[in-house]
C-alpha atoms as a PDB file:
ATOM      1  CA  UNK A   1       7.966  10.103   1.402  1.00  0.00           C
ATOM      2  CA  UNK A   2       5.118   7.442   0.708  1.00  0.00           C
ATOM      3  CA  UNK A   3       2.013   9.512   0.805  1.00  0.00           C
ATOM      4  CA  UNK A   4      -1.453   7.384   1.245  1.00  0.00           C
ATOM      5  CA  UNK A   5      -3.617  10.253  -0.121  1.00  0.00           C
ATOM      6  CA  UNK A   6      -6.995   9.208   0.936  1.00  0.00           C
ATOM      7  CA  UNK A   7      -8.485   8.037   4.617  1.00  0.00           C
ATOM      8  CA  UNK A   8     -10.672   8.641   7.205  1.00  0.00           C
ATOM      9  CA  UNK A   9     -11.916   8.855  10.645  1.00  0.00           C
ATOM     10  CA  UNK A  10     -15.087   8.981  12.283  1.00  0.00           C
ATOM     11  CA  UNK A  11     -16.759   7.740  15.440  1.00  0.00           C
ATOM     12  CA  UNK A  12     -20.619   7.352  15.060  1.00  0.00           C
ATOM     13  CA  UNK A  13     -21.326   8.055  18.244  1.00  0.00           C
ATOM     14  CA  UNK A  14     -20.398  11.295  18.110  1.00  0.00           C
ATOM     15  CA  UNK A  15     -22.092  12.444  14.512  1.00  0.00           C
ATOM     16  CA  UNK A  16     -24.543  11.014  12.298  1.00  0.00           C
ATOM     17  CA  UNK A  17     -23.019   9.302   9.231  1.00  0.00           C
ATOM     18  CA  UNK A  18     -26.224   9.000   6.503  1.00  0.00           C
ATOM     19  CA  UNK A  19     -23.814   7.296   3.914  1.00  0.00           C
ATOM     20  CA  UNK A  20     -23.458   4.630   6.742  1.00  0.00           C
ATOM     21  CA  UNK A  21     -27.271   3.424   7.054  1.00  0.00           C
ATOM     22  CA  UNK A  22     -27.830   0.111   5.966  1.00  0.00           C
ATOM     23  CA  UNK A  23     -26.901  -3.168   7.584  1.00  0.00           C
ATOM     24  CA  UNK A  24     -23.850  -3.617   4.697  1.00  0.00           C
ATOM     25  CA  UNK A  25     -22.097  -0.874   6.495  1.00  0.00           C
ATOM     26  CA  UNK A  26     -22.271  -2.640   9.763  1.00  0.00           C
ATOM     27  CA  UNK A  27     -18.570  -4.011   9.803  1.00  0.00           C
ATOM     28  CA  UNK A  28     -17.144  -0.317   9.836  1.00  0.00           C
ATOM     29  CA  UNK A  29     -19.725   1.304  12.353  1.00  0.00           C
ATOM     30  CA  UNK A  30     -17.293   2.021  15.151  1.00  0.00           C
ATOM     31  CA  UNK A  31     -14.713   4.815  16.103  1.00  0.00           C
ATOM     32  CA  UNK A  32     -11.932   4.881  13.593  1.00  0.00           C
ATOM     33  CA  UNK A  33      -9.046   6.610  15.303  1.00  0.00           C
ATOM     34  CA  UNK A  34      -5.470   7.502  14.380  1.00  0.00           C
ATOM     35  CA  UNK A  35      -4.250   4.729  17.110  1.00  0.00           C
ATOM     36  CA  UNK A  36      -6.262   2.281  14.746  1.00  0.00           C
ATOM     37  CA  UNK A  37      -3.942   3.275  11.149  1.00  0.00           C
ATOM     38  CA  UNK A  38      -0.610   3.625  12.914  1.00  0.00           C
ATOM     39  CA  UNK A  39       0.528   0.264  13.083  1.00  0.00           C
ATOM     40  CA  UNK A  40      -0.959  -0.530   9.713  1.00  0.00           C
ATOM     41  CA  UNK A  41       0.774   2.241   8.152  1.00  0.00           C
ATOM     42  CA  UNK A  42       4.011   0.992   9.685  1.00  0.00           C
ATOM     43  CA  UNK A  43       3.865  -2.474   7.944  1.00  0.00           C
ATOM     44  CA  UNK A  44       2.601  -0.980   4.436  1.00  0.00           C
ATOM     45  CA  UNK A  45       5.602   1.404   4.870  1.00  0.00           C
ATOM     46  CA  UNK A  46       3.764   4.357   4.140  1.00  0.00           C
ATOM     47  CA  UNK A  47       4.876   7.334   6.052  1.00  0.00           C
ATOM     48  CA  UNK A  48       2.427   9.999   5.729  1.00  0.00           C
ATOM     49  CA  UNK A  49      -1.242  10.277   4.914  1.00  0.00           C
ATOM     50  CA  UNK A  50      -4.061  12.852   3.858  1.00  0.00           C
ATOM     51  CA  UNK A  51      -6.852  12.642   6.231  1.00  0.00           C
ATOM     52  CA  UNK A  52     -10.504  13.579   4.129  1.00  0.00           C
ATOM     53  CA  UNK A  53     -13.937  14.653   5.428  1.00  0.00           C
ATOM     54  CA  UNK A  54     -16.855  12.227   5.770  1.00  0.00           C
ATOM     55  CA  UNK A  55     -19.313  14.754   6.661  1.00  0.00           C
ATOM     56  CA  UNK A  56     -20.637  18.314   5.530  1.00  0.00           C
ATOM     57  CA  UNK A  57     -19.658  19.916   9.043  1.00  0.00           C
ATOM     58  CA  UNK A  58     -17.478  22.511   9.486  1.00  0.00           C
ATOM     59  CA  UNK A  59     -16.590  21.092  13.534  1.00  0.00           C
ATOM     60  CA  UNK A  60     -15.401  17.814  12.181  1.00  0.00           C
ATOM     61  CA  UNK A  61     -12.584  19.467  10.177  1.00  0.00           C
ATOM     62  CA  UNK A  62     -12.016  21.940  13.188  1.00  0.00           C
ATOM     63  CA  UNK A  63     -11.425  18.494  14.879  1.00  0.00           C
ATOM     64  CA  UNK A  64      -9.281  16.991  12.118  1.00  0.00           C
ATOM     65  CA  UNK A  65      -7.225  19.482  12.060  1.00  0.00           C
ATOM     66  CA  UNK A  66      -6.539  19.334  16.080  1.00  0.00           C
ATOM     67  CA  UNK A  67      -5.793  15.724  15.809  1.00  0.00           C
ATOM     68  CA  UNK A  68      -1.973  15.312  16.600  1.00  0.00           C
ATOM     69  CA  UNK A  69      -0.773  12.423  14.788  1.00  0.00           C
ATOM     70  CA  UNK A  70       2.536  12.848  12.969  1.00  0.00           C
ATOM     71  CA  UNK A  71       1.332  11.026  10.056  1.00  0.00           C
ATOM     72  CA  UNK A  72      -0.845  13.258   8.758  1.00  0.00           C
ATOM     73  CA  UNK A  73       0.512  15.384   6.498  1.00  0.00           C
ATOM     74  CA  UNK A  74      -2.364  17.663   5.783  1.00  0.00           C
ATOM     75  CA  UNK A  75      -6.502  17.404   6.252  1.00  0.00           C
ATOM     76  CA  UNK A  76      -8.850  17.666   3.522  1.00  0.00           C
ATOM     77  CA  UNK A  77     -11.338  19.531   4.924  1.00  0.00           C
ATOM     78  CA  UNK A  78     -15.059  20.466   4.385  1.00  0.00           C
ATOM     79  CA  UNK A  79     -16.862  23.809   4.329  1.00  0.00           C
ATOM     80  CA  UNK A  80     -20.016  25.675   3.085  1.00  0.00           C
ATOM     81  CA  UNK A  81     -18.753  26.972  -0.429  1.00  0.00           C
ATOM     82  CA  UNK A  82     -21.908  28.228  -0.886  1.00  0.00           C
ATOM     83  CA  UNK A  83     -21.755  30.632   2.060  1.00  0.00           C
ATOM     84  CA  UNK A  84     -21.134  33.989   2.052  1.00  0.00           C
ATOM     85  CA  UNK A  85     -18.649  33.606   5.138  1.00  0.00           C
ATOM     86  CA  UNK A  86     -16.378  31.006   2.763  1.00  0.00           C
ATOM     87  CA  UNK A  87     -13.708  33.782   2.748  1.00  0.00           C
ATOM     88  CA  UNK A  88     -13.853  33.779   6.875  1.00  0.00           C
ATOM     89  CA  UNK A  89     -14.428  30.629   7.510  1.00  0.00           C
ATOM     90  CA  UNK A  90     -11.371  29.262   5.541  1.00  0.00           C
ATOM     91  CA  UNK A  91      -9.046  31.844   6.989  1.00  0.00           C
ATOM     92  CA  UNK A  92     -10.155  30.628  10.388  1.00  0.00           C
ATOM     93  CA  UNK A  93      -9.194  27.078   9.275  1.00  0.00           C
ATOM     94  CA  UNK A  94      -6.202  28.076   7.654  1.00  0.00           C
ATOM     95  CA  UNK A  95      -5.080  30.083  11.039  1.00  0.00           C
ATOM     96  CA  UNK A  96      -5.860  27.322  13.381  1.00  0.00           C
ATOM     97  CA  UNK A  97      -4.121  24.209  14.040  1.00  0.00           C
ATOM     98  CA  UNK A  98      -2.944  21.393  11.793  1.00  0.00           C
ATOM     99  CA  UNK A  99      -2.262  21.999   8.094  1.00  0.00           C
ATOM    100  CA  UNK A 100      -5.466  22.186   5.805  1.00  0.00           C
ATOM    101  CA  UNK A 101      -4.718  21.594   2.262  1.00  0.00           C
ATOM    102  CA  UNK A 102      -7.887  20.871   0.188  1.00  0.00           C
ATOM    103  CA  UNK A 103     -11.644  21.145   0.554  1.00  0.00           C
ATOM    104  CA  UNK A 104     -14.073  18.815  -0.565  1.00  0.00           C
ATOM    105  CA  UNK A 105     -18.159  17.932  -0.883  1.00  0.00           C
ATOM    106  CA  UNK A 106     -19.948  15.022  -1.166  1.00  0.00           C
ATOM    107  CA  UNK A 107     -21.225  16.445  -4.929  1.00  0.00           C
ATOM    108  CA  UNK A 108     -22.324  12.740  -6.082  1.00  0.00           C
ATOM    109  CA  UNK A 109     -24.690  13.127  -3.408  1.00  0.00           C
ATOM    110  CA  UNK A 110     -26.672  16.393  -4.471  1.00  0.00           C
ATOM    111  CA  UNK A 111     -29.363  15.640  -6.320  1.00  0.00           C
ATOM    112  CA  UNK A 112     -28.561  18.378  -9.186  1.00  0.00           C
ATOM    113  CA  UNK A 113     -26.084  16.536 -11.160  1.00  0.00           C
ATOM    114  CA  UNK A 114     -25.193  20.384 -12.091  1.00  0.00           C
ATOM    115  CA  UNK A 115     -24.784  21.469  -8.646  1.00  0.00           C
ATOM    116  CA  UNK A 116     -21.178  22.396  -9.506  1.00  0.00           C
ATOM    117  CA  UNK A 117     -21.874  24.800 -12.178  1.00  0.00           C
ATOM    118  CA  UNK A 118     -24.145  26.960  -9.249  1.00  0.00           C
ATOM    119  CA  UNK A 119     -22.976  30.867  -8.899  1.00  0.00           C
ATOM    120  CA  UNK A 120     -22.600  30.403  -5.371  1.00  0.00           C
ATOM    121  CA  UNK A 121     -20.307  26.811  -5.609  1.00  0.00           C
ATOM    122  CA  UNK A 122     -18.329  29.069  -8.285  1.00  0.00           C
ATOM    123  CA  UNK A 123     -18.026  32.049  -5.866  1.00  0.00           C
ATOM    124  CA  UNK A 124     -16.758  28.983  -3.364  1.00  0.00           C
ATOM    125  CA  UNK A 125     -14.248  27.267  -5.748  1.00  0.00           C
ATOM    126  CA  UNK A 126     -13.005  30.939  -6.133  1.00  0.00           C
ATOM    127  CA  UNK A 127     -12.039  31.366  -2.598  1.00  0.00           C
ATOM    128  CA  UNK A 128     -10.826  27.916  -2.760  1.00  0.00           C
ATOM    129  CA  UNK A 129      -8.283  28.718  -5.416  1.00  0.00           C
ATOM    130  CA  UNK A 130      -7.265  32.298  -3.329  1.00  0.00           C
ATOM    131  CA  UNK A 131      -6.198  30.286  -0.211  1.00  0.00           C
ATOM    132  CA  UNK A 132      -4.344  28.364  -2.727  1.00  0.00           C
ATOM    133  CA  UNK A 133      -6.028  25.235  -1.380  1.00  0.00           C
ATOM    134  CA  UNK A 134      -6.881  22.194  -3.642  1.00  0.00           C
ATOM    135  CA  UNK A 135     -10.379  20.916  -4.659  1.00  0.00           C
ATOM    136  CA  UNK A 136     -11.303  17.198  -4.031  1.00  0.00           C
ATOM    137  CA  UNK A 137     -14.346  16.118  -6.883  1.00  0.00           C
ATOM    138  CA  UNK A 138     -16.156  13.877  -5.088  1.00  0.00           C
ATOM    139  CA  UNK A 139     -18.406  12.485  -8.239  1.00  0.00           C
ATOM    140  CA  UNK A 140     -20.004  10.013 -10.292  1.00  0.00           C
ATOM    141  CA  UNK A 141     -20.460   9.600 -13.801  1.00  0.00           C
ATOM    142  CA  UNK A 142     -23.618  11.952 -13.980  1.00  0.00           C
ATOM    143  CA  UNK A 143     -22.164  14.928 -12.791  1.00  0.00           C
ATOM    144  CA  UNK A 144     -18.417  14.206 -14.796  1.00  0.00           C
ATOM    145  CA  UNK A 145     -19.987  17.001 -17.368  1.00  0.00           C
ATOM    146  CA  UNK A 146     -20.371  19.711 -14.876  1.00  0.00           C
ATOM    147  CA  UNK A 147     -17.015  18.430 -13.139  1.00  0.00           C
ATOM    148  CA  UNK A 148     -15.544  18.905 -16.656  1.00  0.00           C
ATOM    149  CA  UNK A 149     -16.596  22.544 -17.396  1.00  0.00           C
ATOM    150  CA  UNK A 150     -15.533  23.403 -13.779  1.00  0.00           C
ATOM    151  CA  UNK A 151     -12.046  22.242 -14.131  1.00  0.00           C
ATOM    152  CA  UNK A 152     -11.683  24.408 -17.546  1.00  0.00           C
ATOM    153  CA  UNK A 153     -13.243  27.081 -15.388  1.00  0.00           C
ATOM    154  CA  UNK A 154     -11.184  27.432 -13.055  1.00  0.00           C
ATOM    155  CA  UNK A 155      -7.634  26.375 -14.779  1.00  0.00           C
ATOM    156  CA  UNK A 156      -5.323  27.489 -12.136  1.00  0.00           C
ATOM    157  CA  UNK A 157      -7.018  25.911  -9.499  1.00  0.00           C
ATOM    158  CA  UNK A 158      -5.985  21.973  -8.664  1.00  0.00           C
ATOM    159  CA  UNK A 159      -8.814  19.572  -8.717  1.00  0.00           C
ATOM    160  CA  UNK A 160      -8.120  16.063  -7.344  1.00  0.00           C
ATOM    161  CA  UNK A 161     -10.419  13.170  -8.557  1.00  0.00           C
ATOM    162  CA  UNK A 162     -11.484  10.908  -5.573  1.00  0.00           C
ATOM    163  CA  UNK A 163     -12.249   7.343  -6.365  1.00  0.00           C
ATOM    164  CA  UNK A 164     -11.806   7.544 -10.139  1.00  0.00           C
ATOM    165  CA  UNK A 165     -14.675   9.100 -10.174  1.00  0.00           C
ATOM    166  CA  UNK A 166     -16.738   5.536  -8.797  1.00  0.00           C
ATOM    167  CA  UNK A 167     -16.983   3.833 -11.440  1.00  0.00           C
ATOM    168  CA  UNK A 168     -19.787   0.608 -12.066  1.00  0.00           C
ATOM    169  CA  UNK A 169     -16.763  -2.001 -11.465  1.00  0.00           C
ATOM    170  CA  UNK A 170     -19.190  -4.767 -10.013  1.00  0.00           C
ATOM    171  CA  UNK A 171     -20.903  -4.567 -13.868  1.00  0.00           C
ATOM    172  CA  UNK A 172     -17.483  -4.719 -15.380  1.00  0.00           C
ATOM    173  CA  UNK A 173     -18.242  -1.639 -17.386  1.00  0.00           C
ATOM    174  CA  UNK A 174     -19.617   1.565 -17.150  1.00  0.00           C
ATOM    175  CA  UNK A 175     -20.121   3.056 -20.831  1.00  0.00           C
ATOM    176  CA  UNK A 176     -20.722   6.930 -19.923  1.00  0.00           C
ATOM    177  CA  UNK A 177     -17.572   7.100 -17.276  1.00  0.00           C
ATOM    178  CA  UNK A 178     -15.708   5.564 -20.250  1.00  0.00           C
ATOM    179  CA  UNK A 179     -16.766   8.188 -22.438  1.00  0.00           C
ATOM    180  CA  UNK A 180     -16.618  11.308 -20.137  1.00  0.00           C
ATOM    181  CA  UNK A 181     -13.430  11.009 -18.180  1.00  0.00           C
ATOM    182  CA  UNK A 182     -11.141  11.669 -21.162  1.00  0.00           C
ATOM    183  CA  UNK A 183     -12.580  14.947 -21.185  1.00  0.00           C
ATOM    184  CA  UNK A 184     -11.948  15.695 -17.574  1.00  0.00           C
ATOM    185  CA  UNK A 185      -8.467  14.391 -18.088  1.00  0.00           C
ATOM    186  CA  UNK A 186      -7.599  16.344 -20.761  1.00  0.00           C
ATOM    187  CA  UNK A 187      -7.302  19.589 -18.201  1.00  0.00           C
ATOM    188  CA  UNK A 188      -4.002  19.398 -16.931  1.00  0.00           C
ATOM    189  CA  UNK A 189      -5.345  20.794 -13.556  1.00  0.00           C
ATOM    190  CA  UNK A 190      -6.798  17.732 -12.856  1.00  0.00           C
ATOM    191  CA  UNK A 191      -4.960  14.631 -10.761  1.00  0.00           C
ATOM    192  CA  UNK A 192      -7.056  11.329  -9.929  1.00  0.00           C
ATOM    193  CA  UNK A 193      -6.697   9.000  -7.118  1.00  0.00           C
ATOM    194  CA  UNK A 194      -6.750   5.313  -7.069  1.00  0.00           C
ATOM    195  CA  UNK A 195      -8.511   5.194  -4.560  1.00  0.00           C
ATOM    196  CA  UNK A 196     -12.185   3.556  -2.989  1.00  0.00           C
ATOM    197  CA  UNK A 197     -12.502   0.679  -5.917  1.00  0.00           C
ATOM    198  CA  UNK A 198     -12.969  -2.107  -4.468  1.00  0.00           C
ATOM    199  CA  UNK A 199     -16.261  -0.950  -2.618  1.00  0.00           C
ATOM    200  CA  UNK A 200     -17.222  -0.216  -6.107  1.00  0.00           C
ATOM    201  CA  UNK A 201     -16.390  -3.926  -7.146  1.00  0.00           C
ATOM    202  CA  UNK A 202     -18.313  -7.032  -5.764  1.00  0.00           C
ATOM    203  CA  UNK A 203     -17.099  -6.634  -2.377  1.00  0.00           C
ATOM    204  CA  UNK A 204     -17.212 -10.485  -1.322  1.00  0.00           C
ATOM    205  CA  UNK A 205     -15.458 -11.621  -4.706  1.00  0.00           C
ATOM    206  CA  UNK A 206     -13.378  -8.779  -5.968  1.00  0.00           C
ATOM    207  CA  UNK A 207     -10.105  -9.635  -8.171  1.00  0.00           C
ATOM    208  CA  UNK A 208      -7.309  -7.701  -9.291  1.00  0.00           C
ATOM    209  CA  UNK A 209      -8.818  -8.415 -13.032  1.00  0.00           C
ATOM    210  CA  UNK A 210     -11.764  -6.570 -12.322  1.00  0.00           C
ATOM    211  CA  UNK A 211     -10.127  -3.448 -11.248  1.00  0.00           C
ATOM    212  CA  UNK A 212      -7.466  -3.625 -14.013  1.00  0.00           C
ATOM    213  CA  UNK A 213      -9.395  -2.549 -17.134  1.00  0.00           C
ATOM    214  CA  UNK A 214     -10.404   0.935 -14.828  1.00  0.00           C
ATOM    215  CA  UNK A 215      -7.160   1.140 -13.730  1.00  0.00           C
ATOM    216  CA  UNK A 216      -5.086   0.690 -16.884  1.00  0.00           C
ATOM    217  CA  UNK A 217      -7.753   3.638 -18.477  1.00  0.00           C
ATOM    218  CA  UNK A 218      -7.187   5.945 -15.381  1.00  0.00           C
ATOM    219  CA  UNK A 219      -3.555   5.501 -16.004  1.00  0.00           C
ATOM    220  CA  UNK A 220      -3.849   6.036 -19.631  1.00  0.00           C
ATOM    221  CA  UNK A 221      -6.215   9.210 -19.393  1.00  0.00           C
ATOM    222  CA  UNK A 222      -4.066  11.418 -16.880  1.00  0.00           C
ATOM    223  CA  UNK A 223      -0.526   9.952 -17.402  1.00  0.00           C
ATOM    224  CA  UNK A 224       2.074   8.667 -14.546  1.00  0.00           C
ATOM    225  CA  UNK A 225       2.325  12.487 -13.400  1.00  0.00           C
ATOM    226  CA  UNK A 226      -0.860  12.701 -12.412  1.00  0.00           C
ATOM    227  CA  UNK A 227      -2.069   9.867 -10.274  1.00  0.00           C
ATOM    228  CA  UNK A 228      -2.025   9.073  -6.805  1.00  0.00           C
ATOM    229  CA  UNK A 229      -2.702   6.253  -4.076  1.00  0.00           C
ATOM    230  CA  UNK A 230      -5.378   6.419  -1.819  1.00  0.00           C
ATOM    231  CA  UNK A 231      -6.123   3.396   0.152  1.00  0.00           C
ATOM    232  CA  UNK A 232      -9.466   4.857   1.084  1.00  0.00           C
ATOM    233  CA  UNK A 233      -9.384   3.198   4.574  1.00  0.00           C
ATOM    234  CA  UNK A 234     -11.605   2.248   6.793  1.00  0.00           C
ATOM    235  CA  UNK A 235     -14.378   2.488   4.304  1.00  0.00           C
ATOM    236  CA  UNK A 236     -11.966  -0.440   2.374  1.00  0.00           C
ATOM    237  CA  UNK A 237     -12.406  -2.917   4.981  1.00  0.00           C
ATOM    238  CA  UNK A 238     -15.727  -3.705   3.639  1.00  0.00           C
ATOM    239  CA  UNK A 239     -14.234  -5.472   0.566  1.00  0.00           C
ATOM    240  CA  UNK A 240     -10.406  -5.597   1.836  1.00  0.00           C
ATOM    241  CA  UNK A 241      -7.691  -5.219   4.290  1.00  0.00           C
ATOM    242  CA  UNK A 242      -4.828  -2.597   3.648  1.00  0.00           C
ATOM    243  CA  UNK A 243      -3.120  -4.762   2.153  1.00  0.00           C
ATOM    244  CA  UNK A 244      -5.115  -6.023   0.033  1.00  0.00           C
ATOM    245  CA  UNK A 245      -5.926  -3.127  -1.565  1.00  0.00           C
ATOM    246  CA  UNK A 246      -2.587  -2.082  -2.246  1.00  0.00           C
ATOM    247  CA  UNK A 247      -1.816  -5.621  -3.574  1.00  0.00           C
ATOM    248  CA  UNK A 248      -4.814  -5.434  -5.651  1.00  0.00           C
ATOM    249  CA  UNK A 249      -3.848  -2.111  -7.449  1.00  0.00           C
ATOM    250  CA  UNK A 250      -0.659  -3.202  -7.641  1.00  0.00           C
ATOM    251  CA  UNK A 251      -1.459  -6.232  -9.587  1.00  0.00           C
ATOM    252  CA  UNK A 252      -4.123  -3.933 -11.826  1.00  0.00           C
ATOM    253  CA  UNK A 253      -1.615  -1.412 -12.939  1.00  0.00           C
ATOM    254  CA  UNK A 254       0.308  -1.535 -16.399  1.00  0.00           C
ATOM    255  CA  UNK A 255       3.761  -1.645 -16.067  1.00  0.00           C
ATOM    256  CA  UNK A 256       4.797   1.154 -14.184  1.00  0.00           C
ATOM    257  CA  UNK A 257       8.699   2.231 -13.842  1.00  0.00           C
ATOM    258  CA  UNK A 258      10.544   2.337 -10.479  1.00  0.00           C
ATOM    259  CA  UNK A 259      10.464   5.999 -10.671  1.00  0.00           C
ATOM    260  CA  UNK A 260       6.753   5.942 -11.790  1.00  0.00           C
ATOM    261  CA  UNK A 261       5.431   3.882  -8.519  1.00  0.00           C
ATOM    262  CA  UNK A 262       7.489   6.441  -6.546  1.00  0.00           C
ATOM    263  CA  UNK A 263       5.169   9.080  -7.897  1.00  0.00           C
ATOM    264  CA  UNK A 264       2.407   7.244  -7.849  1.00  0.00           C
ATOM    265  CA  UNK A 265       2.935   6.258  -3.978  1.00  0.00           C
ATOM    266  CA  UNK A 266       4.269   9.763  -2.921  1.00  0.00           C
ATOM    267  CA  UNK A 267       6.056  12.142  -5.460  1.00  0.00           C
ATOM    268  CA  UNK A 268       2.631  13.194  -7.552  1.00  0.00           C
ATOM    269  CA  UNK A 269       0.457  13.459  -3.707  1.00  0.00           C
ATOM    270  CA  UNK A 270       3.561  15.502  -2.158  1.00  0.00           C
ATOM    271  CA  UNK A 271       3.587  17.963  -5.173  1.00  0.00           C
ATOM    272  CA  UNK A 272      -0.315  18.079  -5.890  1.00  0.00           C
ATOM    273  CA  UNK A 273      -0.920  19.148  -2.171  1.00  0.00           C
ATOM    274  CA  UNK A 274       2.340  20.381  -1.559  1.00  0.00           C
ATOM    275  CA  UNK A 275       3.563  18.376   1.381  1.00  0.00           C
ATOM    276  CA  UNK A 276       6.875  18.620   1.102  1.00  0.00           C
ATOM    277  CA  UNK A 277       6.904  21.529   3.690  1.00  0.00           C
ATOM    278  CA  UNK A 278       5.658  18.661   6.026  1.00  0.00           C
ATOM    279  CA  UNK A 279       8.483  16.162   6.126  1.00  0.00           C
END
């Protein structure tokens, strides 16, 4: 199974995006729908996909999870971890339709960098980890320390990385992810996806060159075991097509094995968020 483990919907003019204001985001300010990724999927040859929140609200997962496209394998959904009503509200998720398989928050956005070492987030992660659901980080390089002493936290719990973490890729370097991320791939609970880079690169003039010295780290840090492909679409279409993406990573990884691009494009996603119950 080739697993793209990272896209999204939305239709803005149903909710409010804030992470789409700005003229920039123009060229993706429509309704992305599953009719939109099917026949792309079909010519990338990927079979399956995990569909990820865009917005703190509980009825857009409730809506994810309705959606019935046979691609997606499971929905990374969103809710309050901070709530007391976590416990409820992810048992209602869990007993509804569609397959959840991993929560996530928009932590980059919170503007304690330490938001994840809260009591309440913790009491949230916890009920997380008893509905044996996975934990998408959704950070940058500022909050990599808290993200850090969370994963060691909470070692049998399975944290997945979005976007490498966003890296500065337009600069060409960004010293304190460089120096941080070993430490958050040094817990073996931890998988990353490469995923959401080239909106992090120079979006007009973006090469396979620029991602590579992220990539080859990424790789290096967490090992072929423990990395994933996301194509990160449609936020991707501001810098890229599908393809284009997937041609670009594939140009910026080291030399990879047959059996290691099978993990990378399927094996590591399908045991990670254990899909195989969906094939």
């Amino acid at each position: 199974m080739r697993v793209d483990a990272h896209q999204h919907f939305w239709d803005p003019a149903r909710y409010s995006y804030p992470w789409m204001d700005g003229a920039a985001m123009d060229p993706v300010r429509r309704a992305f729908a599953p009719d939109d990724l099917r026949d792309v999927l079909v010519a990338a040859g990927i079979d399956r996909t995990v569909l990820v929140q865009t917005l703190p609200d509980l009825d857009e997962t409730r809506e994810f999870l309705a959606l019935e496209a046979d691609f997606i394998a499971g929905v990374v959904g969103w809710v309050d971890l901070t709530s007391l009503k976590v416990d409820d509200e992810l048992s209602e998720l869990l007993d509804g339709p569609g397959r959840l398989i991993g929560i996530r928050h928009q932590v980059h956005d919170e503007p304690d960098p330490d938001w994840l070492l809260r009591d309440d987030v913790r009491r949230g992660l916890a009920a997380v980890q008893r509905h044996g659901l996975v934990y998408d980080l959704l950070v940058r390089a500022r909050d990599l320390p808290a993200a850090i002493a969370t994963a060691r936290a909470f070692p049998d719990l399975q944290f997945v990385l979005d976007h490498i973490a966003k890296p500065r890729i337009a600069d060409g370097s960004d010293p304190a992810w460089s120096e941080l991320m070993p430490g958050l791939a040094a817990s073996p609970n931890v998988a990353v996806k490469l995923s959401g880079m080239v909106t992090e690169a120079d979006w007009n003039r973006w090469t396979a060159d620029d991602l590579r010295p992220f990539v080859e780290r990424v790789v290096e840090w967490f090992g072929t075991d423990r990395i994933l492909f996301g194509s990160d679409w449609p936020v991707c279409l501001l810098a890229g097509s599908y393809d284009e993406v997937r041609t670009g990573l594939n140009a910026a990884l080291p030399t990879l094995t047959t059996t290691e691009r099978d993990l990378l494009y399927g094996g590591n996603a399908e045991r990670v968020y254990s899909l195989a119950a969906v094939r």
